[in-house]
Protein backbone atom coordinates (compact mmCIF):
# COMPACT_ATOMS: atom_id res chain seq x y z
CA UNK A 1 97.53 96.73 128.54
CA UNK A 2 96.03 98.58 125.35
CA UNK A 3 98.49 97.95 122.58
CA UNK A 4 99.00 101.37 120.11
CA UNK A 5 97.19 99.48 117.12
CA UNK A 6 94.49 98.93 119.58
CA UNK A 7 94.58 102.30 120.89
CA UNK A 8 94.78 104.00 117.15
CA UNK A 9 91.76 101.76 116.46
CA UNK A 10 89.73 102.78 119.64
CA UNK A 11 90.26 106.28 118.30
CA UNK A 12 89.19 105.59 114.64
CA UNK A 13 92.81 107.01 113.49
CA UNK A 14 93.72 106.05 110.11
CA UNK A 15 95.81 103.02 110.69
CA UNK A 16 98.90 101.82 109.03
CA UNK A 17 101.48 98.77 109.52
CA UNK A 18 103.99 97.62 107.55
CA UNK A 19 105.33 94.20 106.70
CA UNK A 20 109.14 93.10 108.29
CA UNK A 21 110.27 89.69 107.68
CA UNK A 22 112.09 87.59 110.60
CA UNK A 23 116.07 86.85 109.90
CA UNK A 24 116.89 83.65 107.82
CA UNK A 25 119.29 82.87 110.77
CA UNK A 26 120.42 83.84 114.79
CA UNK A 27 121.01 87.72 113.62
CA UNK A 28 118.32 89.80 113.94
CA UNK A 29 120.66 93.15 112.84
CA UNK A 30 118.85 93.65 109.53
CA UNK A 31 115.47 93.28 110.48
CA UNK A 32 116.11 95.63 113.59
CA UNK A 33 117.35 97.86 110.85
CA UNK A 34 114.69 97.94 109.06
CA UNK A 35 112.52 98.35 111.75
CA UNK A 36 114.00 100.91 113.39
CA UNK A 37 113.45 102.97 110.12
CA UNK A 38 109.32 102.75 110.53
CA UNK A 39 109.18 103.94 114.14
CA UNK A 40 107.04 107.17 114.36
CA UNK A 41 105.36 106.45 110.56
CA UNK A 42 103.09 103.23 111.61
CA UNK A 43 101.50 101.75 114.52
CA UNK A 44 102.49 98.35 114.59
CA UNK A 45 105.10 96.11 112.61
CA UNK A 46 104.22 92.95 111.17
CA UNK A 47 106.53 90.11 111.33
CA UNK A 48 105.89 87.06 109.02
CA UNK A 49 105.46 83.69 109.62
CA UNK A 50 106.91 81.34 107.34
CA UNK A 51 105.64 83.46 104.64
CA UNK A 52 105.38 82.00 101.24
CA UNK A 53 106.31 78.19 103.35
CA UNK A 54 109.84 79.37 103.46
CA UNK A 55 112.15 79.28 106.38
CA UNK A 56 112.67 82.11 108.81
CA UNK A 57 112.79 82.51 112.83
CA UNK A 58 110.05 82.01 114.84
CA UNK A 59 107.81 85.38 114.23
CA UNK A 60 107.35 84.96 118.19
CA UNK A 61 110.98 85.58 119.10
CA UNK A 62 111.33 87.85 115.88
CA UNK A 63 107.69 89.81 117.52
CA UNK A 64 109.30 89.57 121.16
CA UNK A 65 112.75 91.00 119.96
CA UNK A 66 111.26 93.66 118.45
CA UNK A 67 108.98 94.54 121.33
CA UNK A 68 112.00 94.65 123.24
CA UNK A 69 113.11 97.39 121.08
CA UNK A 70 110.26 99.60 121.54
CA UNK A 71 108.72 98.52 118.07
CA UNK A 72 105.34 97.36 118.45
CA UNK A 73 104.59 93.76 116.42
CA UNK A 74 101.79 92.78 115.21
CA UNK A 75 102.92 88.65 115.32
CA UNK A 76 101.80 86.35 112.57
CA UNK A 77 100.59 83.01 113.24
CA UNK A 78 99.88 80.28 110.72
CA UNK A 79 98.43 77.02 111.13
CA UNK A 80 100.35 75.26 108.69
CA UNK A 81 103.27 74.26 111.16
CA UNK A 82 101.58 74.02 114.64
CA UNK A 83 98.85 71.79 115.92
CA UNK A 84 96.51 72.93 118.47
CA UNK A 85 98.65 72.46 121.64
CA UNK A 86 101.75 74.29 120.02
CA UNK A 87 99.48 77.31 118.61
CA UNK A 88 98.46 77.92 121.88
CA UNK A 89 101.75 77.43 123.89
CA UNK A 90 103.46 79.92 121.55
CA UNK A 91 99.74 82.31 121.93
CA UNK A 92 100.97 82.08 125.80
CA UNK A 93 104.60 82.47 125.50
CA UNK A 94 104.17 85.45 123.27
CA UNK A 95 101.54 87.06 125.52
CA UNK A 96 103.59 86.73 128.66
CA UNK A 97 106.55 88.13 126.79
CA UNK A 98 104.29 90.82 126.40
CA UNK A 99 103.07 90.46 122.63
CA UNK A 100 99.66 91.66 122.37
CA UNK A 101 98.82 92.06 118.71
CA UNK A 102 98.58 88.72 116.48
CA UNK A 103 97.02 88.50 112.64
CA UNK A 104 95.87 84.71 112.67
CA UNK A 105 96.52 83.05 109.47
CA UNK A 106 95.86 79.51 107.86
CA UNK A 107 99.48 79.66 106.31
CA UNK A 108 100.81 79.13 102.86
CA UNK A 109 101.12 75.47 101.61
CA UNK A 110 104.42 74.03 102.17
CA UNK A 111 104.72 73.10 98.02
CA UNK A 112 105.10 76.69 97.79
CA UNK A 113 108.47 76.95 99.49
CA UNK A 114 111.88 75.78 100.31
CA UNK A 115 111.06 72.48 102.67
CA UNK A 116 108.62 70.95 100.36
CA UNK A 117 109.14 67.71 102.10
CA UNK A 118 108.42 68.74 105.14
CA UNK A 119 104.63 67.88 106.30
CA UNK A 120 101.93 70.86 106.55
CA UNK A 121 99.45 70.13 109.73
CA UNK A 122 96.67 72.27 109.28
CA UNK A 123 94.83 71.18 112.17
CA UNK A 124 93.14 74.49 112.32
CA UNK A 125 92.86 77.21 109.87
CA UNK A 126 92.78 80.60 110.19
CA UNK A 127 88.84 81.18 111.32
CA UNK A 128 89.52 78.19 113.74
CA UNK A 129 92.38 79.96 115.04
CA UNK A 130 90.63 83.16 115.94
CA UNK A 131 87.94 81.24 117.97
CA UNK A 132 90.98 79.44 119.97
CA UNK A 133 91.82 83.16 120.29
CA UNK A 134 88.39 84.51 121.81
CA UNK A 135 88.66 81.16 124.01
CA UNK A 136 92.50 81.98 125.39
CA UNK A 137 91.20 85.83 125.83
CA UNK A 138 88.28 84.15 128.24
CA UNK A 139 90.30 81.82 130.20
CA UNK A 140 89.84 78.82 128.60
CA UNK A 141 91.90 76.01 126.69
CA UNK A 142 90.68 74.73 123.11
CA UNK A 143 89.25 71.51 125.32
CA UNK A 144 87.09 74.23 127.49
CA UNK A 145 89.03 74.08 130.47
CA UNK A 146 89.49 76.98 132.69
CA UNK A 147 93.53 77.85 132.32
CA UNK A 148 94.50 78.32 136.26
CA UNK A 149 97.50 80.80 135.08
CA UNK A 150 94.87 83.44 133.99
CA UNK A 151 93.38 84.28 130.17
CA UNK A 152 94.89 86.19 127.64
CA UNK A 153 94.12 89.76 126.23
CA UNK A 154 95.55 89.34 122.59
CA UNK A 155 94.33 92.02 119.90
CA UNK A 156 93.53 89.44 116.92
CA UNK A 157 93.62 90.67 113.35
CA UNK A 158 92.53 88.66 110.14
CA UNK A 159 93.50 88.37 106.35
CA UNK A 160 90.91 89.76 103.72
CA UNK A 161 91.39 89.24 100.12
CA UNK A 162 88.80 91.87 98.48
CA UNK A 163 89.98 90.90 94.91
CA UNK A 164 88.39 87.18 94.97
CA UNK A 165 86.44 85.71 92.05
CA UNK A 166 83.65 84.92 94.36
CA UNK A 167 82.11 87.57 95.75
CA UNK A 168 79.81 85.21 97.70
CA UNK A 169 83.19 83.16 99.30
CA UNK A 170 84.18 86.46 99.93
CA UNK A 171 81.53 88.10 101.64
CA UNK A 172 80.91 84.16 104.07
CA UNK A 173 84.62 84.53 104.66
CA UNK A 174 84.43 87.90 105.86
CA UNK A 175 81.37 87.55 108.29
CA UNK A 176 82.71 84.06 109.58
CA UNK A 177 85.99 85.71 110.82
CA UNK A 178 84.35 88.51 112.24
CA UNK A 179 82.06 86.39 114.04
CA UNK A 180 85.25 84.17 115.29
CA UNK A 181 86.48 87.83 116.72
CA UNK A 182 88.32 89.47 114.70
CA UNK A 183 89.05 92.77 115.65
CA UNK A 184 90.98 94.22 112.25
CA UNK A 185 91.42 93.05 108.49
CA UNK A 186 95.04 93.12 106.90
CA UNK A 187 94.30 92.69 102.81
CA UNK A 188 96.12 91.21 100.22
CA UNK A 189 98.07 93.14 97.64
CA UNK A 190 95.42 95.48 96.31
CA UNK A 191 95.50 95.98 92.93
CA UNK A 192 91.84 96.62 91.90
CA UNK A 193 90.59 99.42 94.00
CA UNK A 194 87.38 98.86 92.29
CA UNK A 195 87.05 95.69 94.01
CA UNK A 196 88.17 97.31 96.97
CA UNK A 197 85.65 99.89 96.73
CA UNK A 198 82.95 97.71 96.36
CA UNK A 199 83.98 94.73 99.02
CA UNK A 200 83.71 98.38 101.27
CA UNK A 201 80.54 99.10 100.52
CA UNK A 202 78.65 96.05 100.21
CA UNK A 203 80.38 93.56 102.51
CA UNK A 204 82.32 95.58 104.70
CA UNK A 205 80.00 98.22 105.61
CA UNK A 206 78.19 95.14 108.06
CA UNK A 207 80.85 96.01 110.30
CA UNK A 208 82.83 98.40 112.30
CA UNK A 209 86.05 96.57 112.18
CA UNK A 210 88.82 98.12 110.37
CA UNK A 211 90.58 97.22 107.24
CA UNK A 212 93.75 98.23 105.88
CA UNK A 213 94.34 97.51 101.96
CA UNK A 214 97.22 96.11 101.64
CA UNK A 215 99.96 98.42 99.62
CA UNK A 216 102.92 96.67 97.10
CA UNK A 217 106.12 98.67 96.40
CA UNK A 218 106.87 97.60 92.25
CA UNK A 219 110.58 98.05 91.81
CA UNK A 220 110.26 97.50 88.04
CA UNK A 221 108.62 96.46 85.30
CA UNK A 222 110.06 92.99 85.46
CA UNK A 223 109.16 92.92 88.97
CA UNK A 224 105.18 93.08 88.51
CA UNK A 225 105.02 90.84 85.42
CA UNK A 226 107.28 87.92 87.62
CA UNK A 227 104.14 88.83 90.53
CA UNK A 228 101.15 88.62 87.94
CA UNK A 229 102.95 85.25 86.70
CA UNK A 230 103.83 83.44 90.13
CA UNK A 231 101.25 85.37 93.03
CA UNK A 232 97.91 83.84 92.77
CA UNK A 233 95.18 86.72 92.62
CA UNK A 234 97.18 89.47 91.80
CA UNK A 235 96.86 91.10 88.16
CA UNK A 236 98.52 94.42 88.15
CA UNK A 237 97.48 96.48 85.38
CA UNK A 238 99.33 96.50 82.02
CA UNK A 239 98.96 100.18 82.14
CA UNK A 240 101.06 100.27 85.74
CA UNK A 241 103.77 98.10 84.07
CA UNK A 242 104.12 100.19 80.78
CA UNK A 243 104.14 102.85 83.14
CA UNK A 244 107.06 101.47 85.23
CA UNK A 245 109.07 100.32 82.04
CA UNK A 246 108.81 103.61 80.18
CA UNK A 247 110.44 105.07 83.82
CA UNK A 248 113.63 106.70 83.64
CA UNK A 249 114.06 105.26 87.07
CA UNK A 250 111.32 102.84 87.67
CA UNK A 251 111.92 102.08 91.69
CA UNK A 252 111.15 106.00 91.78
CA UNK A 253 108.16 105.40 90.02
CA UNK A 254 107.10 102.56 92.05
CA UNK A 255 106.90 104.66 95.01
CA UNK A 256 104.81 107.47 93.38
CA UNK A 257 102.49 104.50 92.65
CA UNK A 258 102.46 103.25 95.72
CA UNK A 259 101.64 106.87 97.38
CA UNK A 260 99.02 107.45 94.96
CA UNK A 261 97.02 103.59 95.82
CA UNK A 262 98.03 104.42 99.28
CA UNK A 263 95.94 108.20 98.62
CA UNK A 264 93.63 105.86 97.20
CA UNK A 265 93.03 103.92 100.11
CA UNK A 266 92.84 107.04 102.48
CA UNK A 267 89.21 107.36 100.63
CA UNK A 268 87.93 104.09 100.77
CA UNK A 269 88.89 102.08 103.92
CA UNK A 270 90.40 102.82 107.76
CA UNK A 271 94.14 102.29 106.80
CA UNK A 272 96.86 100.83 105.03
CA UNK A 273 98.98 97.48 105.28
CA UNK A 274 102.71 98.70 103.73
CA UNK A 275 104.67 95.82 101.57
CA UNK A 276 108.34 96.99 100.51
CA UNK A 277 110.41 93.70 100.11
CA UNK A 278 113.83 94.75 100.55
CA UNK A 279 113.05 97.84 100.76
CA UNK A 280 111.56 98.92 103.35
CA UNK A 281 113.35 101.73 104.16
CA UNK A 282 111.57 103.48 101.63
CA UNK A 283 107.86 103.48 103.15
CA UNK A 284 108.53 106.53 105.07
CA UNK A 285 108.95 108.18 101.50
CA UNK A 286 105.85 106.81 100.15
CA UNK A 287 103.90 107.68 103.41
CA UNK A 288 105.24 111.38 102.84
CA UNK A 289 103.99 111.45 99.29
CA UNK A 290 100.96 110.63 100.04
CA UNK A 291 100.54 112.75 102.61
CA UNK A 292 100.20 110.54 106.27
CA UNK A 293 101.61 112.04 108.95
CA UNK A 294 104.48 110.62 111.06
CA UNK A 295 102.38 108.98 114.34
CA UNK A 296 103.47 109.99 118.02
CA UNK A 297 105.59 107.03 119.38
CA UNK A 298 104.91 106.21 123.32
């Protein structure tokens, strides 16, 4: 079955998801919630896993409940937790519960969270991961062996950061995941569409995949200097946070921002990856702004 973030691709349609995170606990009310509130304005929700190395449900149950919902997932999976016989028995479980998109990630590192005793595992990492893919999707295990329960048809995606240092890491990244199969690119927080415009045009253009720059929603001054200090990568502008602290109501602001990088994007690449945290009921608004179209649900 042809997932709709498969389907939009197939058509060339300019894609967009949007970033949910899984309940810190049994409820899944809010994130439903949230949810709910992006139906008919992207194609696919993501749900985190373990973002940032702290502790949320299983993005497999979170992606599952979801789909049961009739909200498409796209489900994260990192390598930090798993080894490579639980990657692929949750790959399995979540295909047979009828998950079909999955953005395979190496993971944060577990210093970065709230368990930083626990152990990382990192047995694979994320290029690794979408080979194990392209093997499940042909009907074999990571060993080779032919899987008697029949293969998998999962829609992999991959992480791009188009704002590296290296522009040579960058561009061997890029072609070793797409070689390893992957089918889409989610970015990081974009922030330099200068970078993004050139990682289009000179490392990009190899390919037919699509990417989707990834959008932030700044709530405040205070908000981007506390990312510029703790997110590596990132450096938002000094002129965007003057501009949000000279706001009479800088969360308003913050979304004209975000539909103007979002307008941005519409130039440059084949879609957009929304990030609201906490406040995700307002990407709707921002799509609006910007001018995207609400998207025919199934």
């Amino acid at each position: 079955m042809t997932s709709n973030l498969q389907q939009a691709v197939l058509n060339k349609d300019f894609l967009v998801t949007a970033e949910v995170a899984p309940p810190k606990g049994g409820n899944p009310a809010r994130m439903l919630e949230v949810a709910e509130k992006l139906k008919g304005r992207v194609h696919a929700v993501n749900v985190t896993d373990g973002s940032r190395a702290v502790l949320r449900m299983s993005s497999v149950a979170a992606s599952v409940i979801l789909q049961q919902h009739n909200i498409e997932p796209v489900c994260q999976v990192a390598c930090r937790d798993r080894n490579c016989l639980g990657l692929q028995a949750d790959l399995m479980g979540a295909y047979a519960l009828g998950v079909r998109n999955v953005l395979a990630l190496t993971g944060d590192p577990i210093k970065a969270g709230d368990h930083t005793k626990s152990r990382g595992v990192f047995e694979l990492e994320s290029v690794r991961l979408l080979k194990l893919i392209s093997k499940l999707n042909s009907g074999f295990d990571f060993n080779d062996k032919t899987m008697p329960d029949e293969s998998l048809d999962l829609f992999p995606g991959a992480a791009v950061d188009p704002q590296l240092k290296s522009v040579s890491g960058l561009q061997k990244r890029f072609e070793k995941k797409l070689e390893a199969g992957a089918e889409f690119f989610q970015s990081q927080m974009i922030t330099d569409f200068d970078k993004l415009d050139k990682f289009m045009s000179q490392i990009a253009c190899v390919s037919n995949k699509p990417i989707l720059a990834g959008i932030f929603l700044l709530k405040s001054a205070k908000n981007a200097q506390f990312i510029n200090k703790y997110v590596p990568g990132v450096d938002i502008p000094e002129s965007t946070i003057e501009r949000l602290g000279n706001a009479e109501n800088p969360l308003q602001e913050g979304v004209k921002i975000a539909a103007e990088q979002v307008e941005l994007a519409k130039t440059m690449c084949q879609g957009v990856h929304m990030m609201a945290v906490k406040r995700e009921d307002l990407i709707p608004e921002i799509l609006s702004l910007a001018g995207i179209e609400p998207i025919a649900v199934k």
